[in-house]
C-alpha atoms as a PDB file:
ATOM      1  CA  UNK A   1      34.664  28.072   4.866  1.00  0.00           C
ATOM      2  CA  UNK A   2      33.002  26.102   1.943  1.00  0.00           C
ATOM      3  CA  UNK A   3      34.714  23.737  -0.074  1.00  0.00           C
ATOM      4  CA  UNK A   4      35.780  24.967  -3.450  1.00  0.00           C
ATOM      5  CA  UNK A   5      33.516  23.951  -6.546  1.00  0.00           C
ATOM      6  CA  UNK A   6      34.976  21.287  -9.388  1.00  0.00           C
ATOM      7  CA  UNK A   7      33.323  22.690 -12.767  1.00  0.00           C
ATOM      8  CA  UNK A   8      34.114  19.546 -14.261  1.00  0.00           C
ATOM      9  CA  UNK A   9      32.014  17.638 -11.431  1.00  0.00           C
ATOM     10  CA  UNK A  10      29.224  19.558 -11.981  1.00  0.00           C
ATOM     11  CA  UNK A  11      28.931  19.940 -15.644  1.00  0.00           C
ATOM     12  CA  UNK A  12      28.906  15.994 -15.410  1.00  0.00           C
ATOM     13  CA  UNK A  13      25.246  14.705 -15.445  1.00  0.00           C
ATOM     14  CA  UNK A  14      23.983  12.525 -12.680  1.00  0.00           C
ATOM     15  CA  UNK A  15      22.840   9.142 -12.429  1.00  0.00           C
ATOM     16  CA  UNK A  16      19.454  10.077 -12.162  1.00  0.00           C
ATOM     17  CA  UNK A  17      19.500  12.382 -15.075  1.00  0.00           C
ATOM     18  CA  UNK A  18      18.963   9.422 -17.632  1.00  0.00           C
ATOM     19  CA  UNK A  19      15.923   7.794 -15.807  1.00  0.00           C
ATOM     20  CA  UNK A  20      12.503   8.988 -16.467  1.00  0.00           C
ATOM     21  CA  UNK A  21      10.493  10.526 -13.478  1.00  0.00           C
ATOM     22  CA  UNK A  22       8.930   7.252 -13.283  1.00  0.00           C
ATOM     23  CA  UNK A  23      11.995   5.521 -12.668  1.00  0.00           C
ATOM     24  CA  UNK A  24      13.161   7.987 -10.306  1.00  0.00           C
ATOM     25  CA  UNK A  25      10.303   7.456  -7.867  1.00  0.00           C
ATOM     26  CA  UNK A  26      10.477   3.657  -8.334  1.00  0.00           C
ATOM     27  CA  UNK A  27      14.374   3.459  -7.155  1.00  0.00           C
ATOM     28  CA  UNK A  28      13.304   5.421  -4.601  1.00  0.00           C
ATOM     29  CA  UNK A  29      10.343   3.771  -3.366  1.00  0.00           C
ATOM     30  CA  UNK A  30      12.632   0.557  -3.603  1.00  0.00           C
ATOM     31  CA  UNK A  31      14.970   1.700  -1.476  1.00  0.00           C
ATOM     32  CA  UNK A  32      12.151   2.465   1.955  1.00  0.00           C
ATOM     33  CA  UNK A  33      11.120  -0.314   3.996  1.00  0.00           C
ATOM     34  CA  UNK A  34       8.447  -2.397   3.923  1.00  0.00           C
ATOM     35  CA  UNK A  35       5.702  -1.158   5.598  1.00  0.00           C
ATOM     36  CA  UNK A  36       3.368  -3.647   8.553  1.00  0.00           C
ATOM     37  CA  UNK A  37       0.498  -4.182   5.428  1.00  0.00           C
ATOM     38  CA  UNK A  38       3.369  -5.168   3.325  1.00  0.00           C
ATOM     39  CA  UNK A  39       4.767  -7.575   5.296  1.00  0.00           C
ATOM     40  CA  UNK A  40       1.517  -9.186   6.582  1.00  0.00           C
ATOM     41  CA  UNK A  41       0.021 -12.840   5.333  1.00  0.00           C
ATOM     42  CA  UNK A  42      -2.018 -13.261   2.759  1.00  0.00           C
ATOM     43  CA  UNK A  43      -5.754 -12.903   3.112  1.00  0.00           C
ATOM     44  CA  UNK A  44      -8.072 -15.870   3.940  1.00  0.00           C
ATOM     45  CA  UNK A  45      -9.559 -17.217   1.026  1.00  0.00           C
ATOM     46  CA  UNK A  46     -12.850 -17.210   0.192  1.00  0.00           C
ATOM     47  CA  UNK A  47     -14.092 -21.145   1.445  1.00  0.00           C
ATOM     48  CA  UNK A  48     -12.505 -19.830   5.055  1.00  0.00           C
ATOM     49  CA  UNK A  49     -14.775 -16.576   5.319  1.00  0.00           C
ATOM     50  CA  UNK A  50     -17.690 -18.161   4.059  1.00  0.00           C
ATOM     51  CA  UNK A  51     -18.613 -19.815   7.569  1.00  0.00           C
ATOM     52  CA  UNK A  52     -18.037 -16.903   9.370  1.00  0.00           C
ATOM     53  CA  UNK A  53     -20.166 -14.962   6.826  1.00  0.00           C
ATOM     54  CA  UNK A  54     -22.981 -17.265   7.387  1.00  0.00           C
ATOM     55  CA  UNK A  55     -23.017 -17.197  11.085  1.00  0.00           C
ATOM     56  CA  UNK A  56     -23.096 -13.310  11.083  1.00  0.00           C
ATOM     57  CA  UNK A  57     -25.751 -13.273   8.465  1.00  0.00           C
ATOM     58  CA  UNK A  58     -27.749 -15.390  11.060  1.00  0.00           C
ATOM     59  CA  UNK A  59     -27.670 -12.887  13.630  1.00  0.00           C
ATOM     60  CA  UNK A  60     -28.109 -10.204  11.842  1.00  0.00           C
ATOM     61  CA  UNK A  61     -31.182 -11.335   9.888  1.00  0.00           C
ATOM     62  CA  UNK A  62     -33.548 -11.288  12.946  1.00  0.00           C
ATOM     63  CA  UNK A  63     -32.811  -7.622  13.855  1.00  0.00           C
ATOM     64  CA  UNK A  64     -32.646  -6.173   9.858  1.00  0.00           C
ATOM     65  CA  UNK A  65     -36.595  -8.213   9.696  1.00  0.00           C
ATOM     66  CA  UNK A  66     -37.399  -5.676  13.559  1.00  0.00           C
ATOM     67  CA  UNK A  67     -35.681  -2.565  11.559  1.00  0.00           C
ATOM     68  CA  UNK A  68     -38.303  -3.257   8.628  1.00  0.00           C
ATOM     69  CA  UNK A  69     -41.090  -3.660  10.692  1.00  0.00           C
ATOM     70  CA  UNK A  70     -40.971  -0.531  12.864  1.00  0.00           C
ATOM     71  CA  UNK A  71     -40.782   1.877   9.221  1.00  0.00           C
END
């Protein structure tokens, strides 16, 4: 058996009717957890990569110069 309706509760407007879609979505979205790339550090900056970057480069460089050469 279902409950019986109020027709005062439901001529009342909701909560939600005086947001904008916008706002809607953003109580929402503040409401879900934080995804694992959310919650992860920071990114190196850029004087940490740059070592890394050069050592690659290195390596690489020798086999791009034996690509070229074989075209």
């Amino acid at each position: 058996m279902s409950a019986p309706v109020d027709p005062l509760a439901s001529s009342l407007p909701s909560q939600f009717s005086f947001q904008s879609a916008r706002q809607r979505v953003e109580r929402v979205l503040a409401q879900l957890p934080l995804t694992d790339s959310q919650t992860r550090q920071p990114e190196p900056d850029h004087d940490s990569l740059v070592e890394p970057v050069q050592r690659i480069n290195e390596v690489l460089r020798p086999l791009r110069r034996a690509v070229r050469s074989q075209r």
